[in-house]
PDB file of N, CA and C in Angstrom:
ATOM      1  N   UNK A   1       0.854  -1.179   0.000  1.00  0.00           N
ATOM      2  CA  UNK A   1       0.000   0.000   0.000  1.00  0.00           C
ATOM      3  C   UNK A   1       0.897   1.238   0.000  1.00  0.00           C
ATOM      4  N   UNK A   2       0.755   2.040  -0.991  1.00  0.00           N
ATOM      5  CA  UNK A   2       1.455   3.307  -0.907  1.00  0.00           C
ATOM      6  C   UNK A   2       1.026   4.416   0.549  1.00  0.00           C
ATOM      7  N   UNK A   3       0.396   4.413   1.137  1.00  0.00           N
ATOM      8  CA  UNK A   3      -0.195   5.553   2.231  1.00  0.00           C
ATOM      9  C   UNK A   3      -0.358   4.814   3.503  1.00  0.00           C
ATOM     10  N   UNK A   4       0.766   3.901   3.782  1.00  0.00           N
ATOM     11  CA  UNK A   4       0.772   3.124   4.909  1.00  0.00           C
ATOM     12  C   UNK A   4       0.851   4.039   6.134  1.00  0.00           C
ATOM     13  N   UNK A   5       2.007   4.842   5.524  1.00  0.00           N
ATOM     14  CA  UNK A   5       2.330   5.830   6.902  1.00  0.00           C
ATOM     15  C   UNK A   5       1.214   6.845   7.111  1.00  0.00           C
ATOM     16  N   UNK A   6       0.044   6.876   6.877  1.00  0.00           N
ATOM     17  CA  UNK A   6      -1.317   7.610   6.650  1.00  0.00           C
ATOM     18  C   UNK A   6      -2.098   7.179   8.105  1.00  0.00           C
ATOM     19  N   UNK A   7      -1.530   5.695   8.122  1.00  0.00           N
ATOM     20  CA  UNK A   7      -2.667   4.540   8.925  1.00  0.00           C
ATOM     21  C   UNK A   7      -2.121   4.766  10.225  1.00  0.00           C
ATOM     22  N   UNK A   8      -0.698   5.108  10.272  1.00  0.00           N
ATOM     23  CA  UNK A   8      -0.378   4.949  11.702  1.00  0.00           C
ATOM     24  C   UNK A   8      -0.774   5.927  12.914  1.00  0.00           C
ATOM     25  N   UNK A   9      -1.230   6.944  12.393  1.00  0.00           N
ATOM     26  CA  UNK A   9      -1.407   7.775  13.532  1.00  0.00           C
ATOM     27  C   UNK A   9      -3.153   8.074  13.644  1.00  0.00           C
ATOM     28  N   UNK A  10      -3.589   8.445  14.563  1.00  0.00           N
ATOM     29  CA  UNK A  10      -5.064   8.481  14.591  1.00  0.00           C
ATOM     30  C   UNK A  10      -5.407   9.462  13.511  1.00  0.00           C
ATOM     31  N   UNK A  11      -4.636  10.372  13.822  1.00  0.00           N
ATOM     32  CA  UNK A  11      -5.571  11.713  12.939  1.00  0.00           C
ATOM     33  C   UNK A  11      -5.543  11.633  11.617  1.00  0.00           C
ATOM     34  N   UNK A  12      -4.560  11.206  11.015  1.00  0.00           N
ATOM     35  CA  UNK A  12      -4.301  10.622   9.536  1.00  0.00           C
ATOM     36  C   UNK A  12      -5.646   9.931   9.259  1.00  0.00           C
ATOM     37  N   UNK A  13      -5.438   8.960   9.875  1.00  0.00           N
ATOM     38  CA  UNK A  13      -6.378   8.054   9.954  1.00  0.00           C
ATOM     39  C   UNK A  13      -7.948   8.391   9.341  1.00  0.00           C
ATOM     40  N   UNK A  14      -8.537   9.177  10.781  1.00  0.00           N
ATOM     41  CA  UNK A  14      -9.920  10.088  10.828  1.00  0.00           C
ATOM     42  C   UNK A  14     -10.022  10.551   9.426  1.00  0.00           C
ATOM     43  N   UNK A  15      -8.728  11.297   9.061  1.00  0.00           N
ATOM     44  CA  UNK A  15      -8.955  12.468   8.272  1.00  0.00           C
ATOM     45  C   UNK A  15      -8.873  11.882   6.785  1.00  0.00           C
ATOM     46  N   UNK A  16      -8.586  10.620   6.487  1.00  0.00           N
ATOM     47  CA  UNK A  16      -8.206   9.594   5.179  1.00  0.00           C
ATOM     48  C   UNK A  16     -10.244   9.426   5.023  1.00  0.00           C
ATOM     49  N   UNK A  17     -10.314   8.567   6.734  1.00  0.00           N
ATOM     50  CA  UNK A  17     -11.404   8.048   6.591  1.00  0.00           C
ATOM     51  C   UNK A  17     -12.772   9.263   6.025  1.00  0.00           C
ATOM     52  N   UNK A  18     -12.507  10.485   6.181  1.00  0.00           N
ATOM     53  CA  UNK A  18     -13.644  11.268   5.918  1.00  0.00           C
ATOM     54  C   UNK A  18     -14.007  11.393   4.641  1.00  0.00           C
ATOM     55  N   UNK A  19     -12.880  10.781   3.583  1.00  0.00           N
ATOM     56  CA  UNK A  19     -13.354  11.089   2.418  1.00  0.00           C
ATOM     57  C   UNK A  19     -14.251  10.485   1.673  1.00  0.00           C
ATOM     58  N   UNK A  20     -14.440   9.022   2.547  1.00  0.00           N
ATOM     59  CA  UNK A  20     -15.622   8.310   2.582  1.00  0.00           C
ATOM     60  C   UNK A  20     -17.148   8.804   2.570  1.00  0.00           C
ATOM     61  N   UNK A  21     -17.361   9.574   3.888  1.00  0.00           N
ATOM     62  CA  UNK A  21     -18.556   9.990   3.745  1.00  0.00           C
ATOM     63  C   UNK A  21     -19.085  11.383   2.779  1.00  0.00           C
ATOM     64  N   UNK A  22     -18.020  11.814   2.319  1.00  0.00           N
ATOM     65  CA  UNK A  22     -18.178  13.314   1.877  1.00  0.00           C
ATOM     66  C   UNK A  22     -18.760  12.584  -0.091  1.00  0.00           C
ATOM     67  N   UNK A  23     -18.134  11.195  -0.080  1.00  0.00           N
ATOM     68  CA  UNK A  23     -19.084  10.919  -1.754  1.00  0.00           C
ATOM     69  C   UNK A  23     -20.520   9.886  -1.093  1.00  0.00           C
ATOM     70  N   UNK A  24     -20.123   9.091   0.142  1.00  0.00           N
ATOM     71  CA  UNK A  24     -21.407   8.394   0.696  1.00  0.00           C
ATOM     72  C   UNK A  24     -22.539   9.136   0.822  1.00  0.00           C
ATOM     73  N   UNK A  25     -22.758  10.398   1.720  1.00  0.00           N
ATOM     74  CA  UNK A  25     -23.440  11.340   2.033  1.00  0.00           C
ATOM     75  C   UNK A  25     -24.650  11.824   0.498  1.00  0.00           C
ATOM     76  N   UNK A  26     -23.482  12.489  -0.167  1.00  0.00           N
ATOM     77  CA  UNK A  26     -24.549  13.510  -1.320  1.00  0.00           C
ATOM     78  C   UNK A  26     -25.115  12.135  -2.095  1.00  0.00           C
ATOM     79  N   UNK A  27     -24.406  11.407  -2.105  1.00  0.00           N
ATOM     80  CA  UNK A  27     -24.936   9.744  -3.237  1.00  0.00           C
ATOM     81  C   UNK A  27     -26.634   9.371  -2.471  1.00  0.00           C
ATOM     82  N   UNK A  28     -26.204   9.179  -1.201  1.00  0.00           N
ATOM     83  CA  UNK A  28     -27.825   8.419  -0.677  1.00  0.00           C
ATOM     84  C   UNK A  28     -28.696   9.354  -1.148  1.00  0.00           C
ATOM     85  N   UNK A  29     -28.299  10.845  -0.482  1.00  0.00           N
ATOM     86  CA  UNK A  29     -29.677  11.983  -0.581  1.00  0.00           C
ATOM     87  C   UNK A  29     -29.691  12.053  -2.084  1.00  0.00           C
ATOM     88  N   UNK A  30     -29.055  12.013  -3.487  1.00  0.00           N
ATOM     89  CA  UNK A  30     -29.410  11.690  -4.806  1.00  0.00           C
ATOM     90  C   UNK A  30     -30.544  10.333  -4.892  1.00  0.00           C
ATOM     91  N   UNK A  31     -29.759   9.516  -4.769  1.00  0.00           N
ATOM     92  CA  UNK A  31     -30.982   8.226  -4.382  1.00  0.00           C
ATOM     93  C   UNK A  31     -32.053   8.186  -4.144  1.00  0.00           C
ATOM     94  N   UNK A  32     -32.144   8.590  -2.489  1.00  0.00           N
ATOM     95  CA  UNK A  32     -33.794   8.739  -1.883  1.00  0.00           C
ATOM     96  C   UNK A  32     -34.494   9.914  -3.049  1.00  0.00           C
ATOM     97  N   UNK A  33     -33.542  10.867  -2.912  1.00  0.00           N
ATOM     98  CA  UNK A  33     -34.112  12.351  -3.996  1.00  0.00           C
ATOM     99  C   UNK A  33     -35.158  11.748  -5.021  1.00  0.00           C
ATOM    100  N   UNK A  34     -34.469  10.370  -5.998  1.00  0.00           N
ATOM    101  CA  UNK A  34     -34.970   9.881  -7.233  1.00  0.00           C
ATOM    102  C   UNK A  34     -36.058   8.764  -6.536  1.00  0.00           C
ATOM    103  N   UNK A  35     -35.484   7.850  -5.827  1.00  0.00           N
ATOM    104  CA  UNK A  35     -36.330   6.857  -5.197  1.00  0.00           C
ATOM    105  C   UNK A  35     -37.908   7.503  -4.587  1.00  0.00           C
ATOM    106  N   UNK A  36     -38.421   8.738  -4.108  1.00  0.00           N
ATOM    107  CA  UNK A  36     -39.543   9.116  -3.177  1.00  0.00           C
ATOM    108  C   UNK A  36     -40.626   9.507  -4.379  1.00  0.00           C
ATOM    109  N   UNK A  37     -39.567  10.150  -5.431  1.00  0.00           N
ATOM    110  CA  UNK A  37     -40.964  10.225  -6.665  1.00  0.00           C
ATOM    111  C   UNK A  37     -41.589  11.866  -6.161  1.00  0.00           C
ATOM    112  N   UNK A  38     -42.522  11.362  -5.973  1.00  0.00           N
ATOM    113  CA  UNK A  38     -43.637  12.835  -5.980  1.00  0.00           C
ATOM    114  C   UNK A  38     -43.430  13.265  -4.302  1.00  0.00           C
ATOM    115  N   UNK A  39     -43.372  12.571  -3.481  1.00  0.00           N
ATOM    116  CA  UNK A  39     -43.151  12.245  -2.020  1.00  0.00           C
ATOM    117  C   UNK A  39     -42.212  13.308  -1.480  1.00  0.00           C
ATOM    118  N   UNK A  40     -42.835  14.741  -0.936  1.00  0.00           N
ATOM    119  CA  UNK A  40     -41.764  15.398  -0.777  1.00  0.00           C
ATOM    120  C   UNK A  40     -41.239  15.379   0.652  1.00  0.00           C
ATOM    121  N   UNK A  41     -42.011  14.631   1.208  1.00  0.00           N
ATOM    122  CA  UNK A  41     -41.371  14.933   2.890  1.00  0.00           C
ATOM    123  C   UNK A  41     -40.411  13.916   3.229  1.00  0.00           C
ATOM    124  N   UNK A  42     -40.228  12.595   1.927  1.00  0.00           N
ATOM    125  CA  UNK A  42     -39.303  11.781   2.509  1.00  0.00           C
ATOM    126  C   UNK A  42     -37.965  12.015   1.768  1.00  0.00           C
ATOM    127  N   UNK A  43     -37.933  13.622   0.966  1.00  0.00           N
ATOM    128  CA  UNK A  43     -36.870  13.836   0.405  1.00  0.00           C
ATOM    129  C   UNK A  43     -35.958  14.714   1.133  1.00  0.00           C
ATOM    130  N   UNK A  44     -36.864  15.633   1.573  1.00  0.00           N
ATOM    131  CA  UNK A  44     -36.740  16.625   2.274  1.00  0.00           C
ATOM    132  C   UNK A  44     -35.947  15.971   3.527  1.00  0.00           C
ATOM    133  N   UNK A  45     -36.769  15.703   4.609  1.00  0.00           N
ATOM    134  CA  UNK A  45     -36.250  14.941   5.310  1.00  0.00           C
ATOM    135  C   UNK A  45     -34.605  14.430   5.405  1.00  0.00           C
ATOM    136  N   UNK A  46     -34.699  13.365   4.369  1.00  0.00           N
ATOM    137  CA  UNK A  46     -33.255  12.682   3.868  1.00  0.00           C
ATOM    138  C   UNK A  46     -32.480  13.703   3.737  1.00  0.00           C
ATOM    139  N   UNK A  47     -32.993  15.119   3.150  1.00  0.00           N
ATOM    140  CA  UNK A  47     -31.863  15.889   2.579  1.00  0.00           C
ATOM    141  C   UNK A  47     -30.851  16.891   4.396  1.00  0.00           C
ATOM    142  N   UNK A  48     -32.209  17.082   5.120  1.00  0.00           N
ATOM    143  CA  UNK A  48     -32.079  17.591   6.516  1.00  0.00           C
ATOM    144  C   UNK A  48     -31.472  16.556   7.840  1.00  0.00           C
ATOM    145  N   UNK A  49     -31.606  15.534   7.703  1.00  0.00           N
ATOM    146  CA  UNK A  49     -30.803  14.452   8.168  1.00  0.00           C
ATOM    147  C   UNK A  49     -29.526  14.164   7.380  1.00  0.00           C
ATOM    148  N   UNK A  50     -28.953  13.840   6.399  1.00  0.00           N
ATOM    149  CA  UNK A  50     -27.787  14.063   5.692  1.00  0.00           C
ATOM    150  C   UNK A  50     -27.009  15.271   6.179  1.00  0.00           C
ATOM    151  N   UNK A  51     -27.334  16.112   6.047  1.00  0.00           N
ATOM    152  CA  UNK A  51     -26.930  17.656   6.092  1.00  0.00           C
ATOM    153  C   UNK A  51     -26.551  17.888   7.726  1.00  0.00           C
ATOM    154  N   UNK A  52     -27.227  17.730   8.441  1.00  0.00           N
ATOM    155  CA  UNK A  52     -26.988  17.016   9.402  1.00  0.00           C
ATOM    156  C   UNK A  52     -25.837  16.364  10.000  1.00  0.00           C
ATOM    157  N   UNK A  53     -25.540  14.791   9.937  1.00  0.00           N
ATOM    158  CA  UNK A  53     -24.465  14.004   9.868  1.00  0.00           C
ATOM    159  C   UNK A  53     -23.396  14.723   8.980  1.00  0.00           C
ATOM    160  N   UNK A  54     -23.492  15.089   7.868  1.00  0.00           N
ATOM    161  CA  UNK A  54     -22.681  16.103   7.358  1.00  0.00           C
ATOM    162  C   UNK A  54     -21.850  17.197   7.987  1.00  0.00           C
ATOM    163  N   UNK A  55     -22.711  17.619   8.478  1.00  0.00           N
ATOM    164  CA  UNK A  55     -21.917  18.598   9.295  1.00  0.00           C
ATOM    165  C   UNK A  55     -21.641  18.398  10.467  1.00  0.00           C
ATOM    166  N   UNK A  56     -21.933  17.464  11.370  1.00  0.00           N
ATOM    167  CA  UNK A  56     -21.157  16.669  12.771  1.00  0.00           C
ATOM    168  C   UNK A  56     -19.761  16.099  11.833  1.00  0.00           C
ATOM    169  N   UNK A  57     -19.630  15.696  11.039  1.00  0.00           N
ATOM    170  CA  UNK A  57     -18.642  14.296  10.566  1.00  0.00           C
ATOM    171  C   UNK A  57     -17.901  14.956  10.254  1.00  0.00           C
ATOM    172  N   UNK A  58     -17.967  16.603   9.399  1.00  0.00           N
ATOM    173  CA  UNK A  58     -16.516  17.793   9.165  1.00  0.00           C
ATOM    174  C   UNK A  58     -16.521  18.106  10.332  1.00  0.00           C
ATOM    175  N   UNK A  59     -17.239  18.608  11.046  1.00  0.00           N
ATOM    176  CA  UNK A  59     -16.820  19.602  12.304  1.00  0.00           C
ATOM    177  C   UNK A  59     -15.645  19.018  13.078  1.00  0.00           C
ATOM    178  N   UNK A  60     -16.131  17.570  13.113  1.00  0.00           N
ATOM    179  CA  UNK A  60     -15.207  16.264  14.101  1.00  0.00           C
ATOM    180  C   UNK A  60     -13.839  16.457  13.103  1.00  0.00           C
ATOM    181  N   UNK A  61     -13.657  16.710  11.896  1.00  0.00           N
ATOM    182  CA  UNK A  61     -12.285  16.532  11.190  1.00  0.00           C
ATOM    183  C   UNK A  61     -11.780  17.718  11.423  1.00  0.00           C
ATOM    184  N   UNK A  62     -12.893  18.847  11.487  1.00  0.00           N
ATOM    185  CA  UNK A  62     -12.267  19.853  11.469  1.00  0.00           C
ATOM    186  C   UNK A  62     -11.529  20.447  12.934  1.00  0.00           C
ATOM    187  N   UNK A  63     -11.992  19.683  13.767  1.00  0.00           N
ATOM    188  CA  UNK A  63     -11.333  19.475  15.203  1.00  0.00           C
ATOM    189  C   UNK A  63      -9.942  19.247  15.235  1.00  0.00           C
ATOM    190  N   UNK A  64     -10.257  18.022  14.508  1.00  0.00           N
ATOM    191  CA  UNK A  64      -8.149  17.225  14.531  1.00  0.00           C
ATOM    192  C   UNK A  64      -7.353  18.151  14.470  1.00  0.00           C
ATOM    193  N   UNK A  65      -7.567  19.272  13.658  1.00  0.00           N
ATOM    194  CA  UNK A  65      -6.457  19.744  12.938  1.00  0.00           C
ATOM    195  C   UNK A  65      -5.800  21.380  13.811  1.00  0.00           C
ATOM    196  N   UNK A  66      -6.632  20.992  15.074  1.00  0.00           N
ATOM    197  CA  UNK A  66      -6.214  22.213  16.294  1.00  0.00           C
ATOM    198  C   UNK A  66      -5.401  21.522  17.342  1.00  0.00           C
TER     199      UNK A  66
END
């Protein structure tokens, strides 16, 4: 693995792992977006819960780096 030395320390770590949710995140709320159809409160919703976790999951990265 080229980015071994990435793994060893926590914050590396956190901060590798966030890039995960930042394409996971907007992908579901696209999904449900198409999946609810005419259904606006279960889009809405999805989009205010996402947004949400979204912004706990940077804030927490954006912590590490103090």
């Amino acid at each position: 693995m080229q980015f071994k030395g990435w793994l060893k320390h926590d914050e590396t770590r956190a901060l590798a792992g966030g890039v995960y949710p930042s394409f996971l995140i907007p992908g579901v709320m696209s999904l449900i977006a198409q999946v609810s159809g005419e259904n606006k409160f279960i889009w809405r919703t999805t989009f205010v819960i996402a947004g949400a976790r979204g912004y706990v999951i940077h804030a927490r990265e954006a912590g590490l780096g103090q």
